[in-house]
Protein backbone atom coordinates (compact mmCIF):
# COMPACT_ATOMS: atom_id res chain seq x y z
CA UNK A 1 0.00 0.00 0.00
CA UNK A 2 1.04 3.56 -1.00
CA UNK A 3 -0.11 6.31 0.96
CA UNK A 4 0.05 9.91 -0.13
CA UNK A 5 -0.71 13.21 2.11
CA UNK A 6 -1.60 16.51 0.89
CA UNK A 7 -2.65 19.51 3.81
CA UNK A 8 -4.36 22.23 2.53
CA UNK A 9 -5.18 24.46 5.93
CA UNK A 10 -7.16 22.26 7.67
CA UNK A 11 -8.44 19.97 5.07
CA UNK A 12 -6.00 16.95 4.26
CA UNK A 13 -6.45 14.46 1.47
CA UNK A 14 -4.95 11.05 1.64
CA UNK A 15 -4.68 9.08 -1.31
CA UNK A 16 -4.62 5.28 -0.58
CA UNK A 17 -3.52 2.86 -3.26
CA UNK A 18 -3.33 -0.50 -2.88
CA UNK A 19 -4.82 -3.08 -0.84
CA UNK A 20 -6.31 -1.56 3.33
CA UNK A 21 -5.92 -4.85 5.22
CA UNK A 22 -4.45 -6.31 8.13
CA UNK A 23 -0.76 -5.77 7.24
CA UNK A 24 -0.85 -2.15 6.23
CA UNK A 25 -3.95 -0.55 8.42
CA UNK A 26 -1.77 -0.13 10.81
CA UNK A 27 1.04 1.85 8.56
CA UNK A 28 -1.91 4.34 7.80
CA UNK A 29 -2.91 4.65 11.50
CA UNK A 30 0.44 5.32 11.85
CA UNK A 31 0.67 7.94 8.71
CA UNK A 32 -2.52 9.74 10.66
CA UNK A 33 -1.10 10.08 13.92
CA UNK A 34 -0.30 13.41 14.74
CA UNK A 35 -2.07 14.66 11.67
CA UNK A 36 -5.76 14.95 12.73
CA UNK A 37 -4.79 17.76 15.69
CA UNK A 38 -5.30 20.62 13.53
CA UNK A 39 -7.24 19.05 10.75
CA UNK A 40 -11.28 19.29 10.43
CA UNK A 41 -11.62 18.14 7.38
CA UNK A 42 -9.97 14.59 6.18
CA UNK A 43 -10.91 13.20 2.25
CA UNK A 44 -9.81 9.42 1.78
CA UNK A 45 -9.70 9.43 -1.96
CA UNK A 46 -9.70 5.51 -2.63
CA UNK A 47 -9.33 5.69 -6.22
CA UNK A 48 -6.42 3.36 -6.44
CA UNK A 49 -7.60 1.54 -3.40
CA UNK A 50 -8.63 -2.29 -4.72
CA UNK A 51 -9.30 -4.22 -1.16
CA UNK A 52 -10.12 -3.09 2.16
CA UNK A 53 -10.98 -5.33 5.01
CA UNK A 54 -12.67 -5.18 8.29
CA UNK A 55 -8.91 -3.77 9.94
CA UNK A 56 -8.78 -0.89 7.42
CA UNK A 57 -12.63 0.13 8.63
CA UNK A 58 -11.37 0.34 11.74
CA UNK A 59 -8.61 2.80 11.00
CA UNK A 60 -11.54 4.42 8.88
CA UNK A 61 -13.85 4.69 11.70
CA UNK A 62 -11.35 6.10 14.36
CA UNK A 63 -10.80 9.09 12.69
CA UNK A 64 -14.46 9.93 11.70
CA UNK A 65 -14.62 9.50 15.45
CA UNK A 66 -11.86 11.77 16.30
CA UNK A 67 -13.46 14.29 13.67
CA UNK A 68 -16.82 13.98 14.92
CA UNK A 69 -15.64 14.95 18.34
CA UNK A 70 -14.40 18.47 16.86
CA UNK A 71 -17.62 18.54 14.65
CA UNK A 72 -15.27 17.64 11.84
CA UNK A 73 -16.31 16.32 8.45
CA UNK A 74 -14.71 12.79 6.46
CA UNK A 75 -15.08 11.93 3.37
CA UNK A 76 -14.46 8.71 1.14
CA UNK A 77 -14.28 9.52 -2.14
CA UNK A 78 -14.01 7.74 -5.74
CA UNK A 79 -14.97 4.52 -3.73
CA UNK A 80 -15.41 1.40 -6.02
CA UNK A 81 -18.62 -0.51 -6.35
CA UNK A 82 -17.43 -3.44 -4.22
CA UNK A 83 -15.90 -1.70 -1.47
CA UNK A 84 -19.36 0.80 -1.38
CA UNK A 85 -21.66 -2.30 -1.13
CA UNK A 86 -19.49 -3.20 1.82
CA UNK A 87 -19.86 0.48 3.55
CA UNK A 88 -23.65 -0.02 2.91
CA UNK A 89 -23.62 -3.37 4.44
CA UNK A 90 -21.95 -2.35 7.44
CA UNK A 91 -23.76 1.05 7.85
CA UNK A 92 -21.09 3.04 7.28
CA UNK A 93 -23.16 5.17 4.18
CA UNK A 94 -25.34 5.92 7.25
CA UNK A 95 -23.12 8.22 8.85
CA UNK A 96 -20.07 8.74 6.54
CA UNK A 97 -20.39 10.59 2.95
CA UNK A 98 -19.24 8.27 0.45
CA UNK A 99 -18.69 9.52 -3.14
CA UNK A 100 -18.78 6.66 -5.88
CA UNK A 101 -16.19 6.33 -8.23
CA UNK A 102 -17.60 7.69 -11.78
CA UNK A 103 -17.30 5.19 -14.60
């Protein structure tokens, strides 16, 4: 997995390619450490992203939580078919705004 920061004030967009699971959620936890103190505003684009398991929701779902706490906003955008059935199936399109991948 490849993971690739850009900060814009207090927006960041991380591009994940590659596959979220149980060997690398924990190098992205890692990546977001430190990151969401002065961030309100975090955009996953999964674009490039072709497998996430039940360890990457996790990472996924802590940070929503840390940005709901500060009334924050997360996005997951240019999210394949598969992966959004998934997020429907496990309620994440409930809370979360997911953006489909076009095409």
């Amino acid at each position: 997995m490849t993971i690739t920061k850009k900060k814009e004030g207090d927006e960041i967009t991380v591009f994940i390619e590659g596959a979220l699971d149980i060997n690398t959620a924990p190098e992205l936890d890692k990546e977001l450490e430190g990151e969401l103190d002065d961030v309100n505003h975090v955009i996953f684009d999964m674009a490039k992203n072709d497998y996430t398991s039940s360890a990457g929701l996790r990472v996924l779902l802590k940070v929503f939580q840390v940005l709901d706490k500060k009334k924050g906003k997360m996005v997951l955008k240019n999210v394949n078919e598969v992966f959004y059935d998934v997020l429907k199936l496990s309620g994440f399109t409930s809370f979360l705004e997911v953006q489909k991948a076009e095409g």
